[in-house]
Protein backbone atom coordinates (compact mmCIF):
# COMPACT_ATOMS: atom_id res chain seq x y z
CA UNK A 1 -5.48 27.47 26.71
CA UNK A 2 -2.42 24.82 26.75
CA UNK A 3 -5.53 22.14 26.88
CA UNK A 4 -7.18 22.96 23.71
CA UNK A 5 -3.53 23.18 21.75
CA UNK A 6 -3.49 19.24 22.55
CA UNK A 7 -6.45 17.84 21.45
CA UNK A 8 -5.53 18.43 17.93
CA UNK A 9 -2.45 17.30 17.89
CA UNK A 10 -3.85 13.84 20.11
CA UNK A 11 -6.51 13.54 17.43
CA UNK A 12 -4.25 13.82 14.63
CA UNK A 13 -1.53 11.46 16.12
CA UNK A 14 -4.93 9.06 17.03
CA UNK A 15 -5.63 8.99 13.45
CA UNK A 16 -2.45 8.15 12.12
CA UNK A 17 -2.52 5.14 14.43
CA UNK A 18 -5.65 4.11 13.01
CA UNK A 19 -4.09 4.47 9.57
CA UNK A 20 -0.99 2.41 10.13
CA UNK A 21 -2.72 -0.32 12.50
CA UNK A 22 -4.10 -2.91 9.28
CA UNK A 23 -0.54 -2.89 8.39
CA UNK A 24 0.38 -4.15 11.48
CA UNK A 25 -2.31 -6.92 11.16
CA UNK A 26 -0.90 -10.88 11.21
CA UNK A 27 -2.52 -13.62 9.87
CA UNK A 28 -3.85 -16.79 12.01
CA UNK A 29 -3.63 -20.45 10.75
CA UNK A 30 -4.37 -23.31 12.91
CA UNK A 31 -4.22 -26.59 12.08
CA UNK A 32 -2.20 -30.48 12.28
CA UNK A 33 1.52 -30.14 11.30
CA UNK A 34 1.84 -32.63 8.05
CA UNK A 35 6.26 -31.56 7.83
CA UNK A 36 8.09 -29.79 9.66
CA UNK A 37 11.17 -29.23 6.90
CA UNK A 38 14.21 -27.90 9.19
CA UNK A 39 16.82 -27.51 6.34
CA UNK A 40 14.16 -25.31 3.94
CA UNK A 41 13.12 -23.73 7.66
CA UNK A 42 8.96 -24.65 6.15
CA UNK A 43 6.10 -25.86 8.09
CA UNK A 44 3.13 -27.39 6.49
CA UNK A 45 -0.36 -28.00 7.98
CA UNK A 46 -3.70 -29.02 7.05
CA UNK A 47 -6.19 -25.68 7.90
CA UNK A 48 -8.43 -26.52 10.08
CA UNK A 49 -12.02 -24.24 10.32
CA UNK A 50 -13.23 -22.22 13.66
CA UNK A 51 -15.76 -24.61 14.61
CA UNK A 52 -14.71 -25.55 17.93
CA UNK A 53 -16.75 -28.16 19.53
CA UNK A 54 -16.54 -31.17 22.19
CA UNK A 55 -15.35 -33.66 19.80
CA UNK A 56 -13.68 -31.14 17.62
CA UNK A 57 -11.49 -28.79 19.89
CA UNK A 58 -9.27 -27.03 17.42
CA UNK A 59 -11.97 -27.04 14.30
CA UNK A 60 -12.74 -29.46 11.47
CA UNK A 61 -10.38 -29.69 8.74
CA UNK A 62 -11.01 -27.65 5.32
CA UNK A 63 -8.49 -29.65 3.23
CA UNK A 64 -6.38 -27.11 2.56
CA UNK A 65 -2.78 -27.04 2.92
CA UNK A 66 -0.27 -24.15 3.12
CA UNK A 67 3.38 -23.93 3.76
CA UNK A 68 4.96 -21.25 6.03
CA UNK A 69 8.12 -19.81 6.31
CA UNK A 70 9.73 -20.10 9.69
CA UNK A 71 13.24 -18.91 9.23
CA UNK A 72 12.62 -15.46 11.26
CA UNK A 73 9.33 -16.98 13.36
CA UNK A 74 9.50 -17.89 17.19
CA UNK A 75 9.22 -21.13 17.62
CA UNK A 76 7.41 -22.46 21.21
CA UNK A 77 7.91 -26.22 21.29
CA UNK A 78 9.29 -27.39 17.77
CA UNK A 79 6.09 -29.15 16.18
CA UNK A 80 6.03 -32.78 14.54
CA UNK A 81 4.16 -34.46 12.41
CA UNK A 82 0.21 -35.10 13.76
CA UNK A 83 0.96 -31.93 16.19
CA UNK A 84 -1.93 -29.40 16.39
CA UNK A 85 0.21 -25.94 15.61
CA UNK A 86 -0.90 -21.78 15.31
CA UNK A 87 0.58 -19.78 13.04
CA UNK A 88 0.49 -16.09 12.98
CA UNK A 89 2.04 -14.63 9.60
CA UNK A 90 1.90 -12.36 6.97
CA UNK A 91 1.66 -12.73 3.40
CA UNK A 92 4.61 -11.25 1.28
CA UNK A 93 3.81 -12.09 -2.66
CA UNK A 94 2.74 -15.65 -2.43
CA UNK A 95 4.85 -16.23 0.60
CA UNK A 96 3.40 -16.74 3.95
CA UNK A 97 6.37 -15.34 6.56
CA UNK A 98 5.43 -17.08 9.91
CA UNK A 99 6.05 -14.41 12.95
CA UNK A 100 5.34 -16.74 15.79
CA UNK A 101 4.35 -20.49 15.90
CA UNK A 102 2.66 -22.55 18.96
CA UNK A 103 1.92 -26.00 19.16
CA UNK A 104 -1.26 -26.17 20.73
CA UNK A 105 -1.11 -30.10 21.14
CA UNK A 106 1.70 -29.68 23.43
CA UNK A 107 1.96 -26.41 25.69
CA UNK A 108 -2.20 -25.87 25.15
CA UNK A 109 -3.36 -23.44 27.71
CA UNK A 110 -6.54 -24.44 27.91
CA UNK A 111 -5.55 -27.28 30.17
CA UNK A 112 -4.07 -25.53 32.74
């Protein structure tokens, strides 16, 4: 009896997970580092696309550039100009709050 008093209370808990998991979602931005600002703690990059190919490993570029916030984000290996970077953030307003930022150029994983 102690079996079928659970699987309500595992659905129910299952759903709320559900519920609350797109507010848990991060954003992904990949692209070349154009300024890394260190006093206004910003990062801006050029966007590139998912089109991965031979002569175009991390995408094309779309032309579009966006600014992060990086004054709470881990940082891997602090990006510089030219550097390919990911950025996984979250909006807030018009702000894009980076949580965690790689630079694929130098620590890419792919190589090893």
């Amino acid at each position: 009896m102690r079996r079928h008093a659970s699987i309500p209370a595992l659905l129910m808990a299952l759903g709320v997970f559900l519920m609350s998991a797109p507010a848990l979602a991060f954003g992904v931005a990949q692209g070349k580092c154009l300024e890394n600002n260190a006093a206004q703690k910003t990062i801006k990059i050029e966007v590139y696309d998912t089109n991965f190919g031979k002569e175009t490993p991390y995408g094309h570029t779309t032309g579009i550039q966006n600014v992060f916030d990086v004054s709470n984000a881990k940082v891997g290996i602090t990006p510089e100009p030219g550097d390919i970077v990911r950025i996984a953030f979250t909006l807030e307003g018009d702000t894009r709050k980076a949580a965690k930022v790689m630079n694929v150029s130098k620590q890419d994983l792919r190589k090893k």
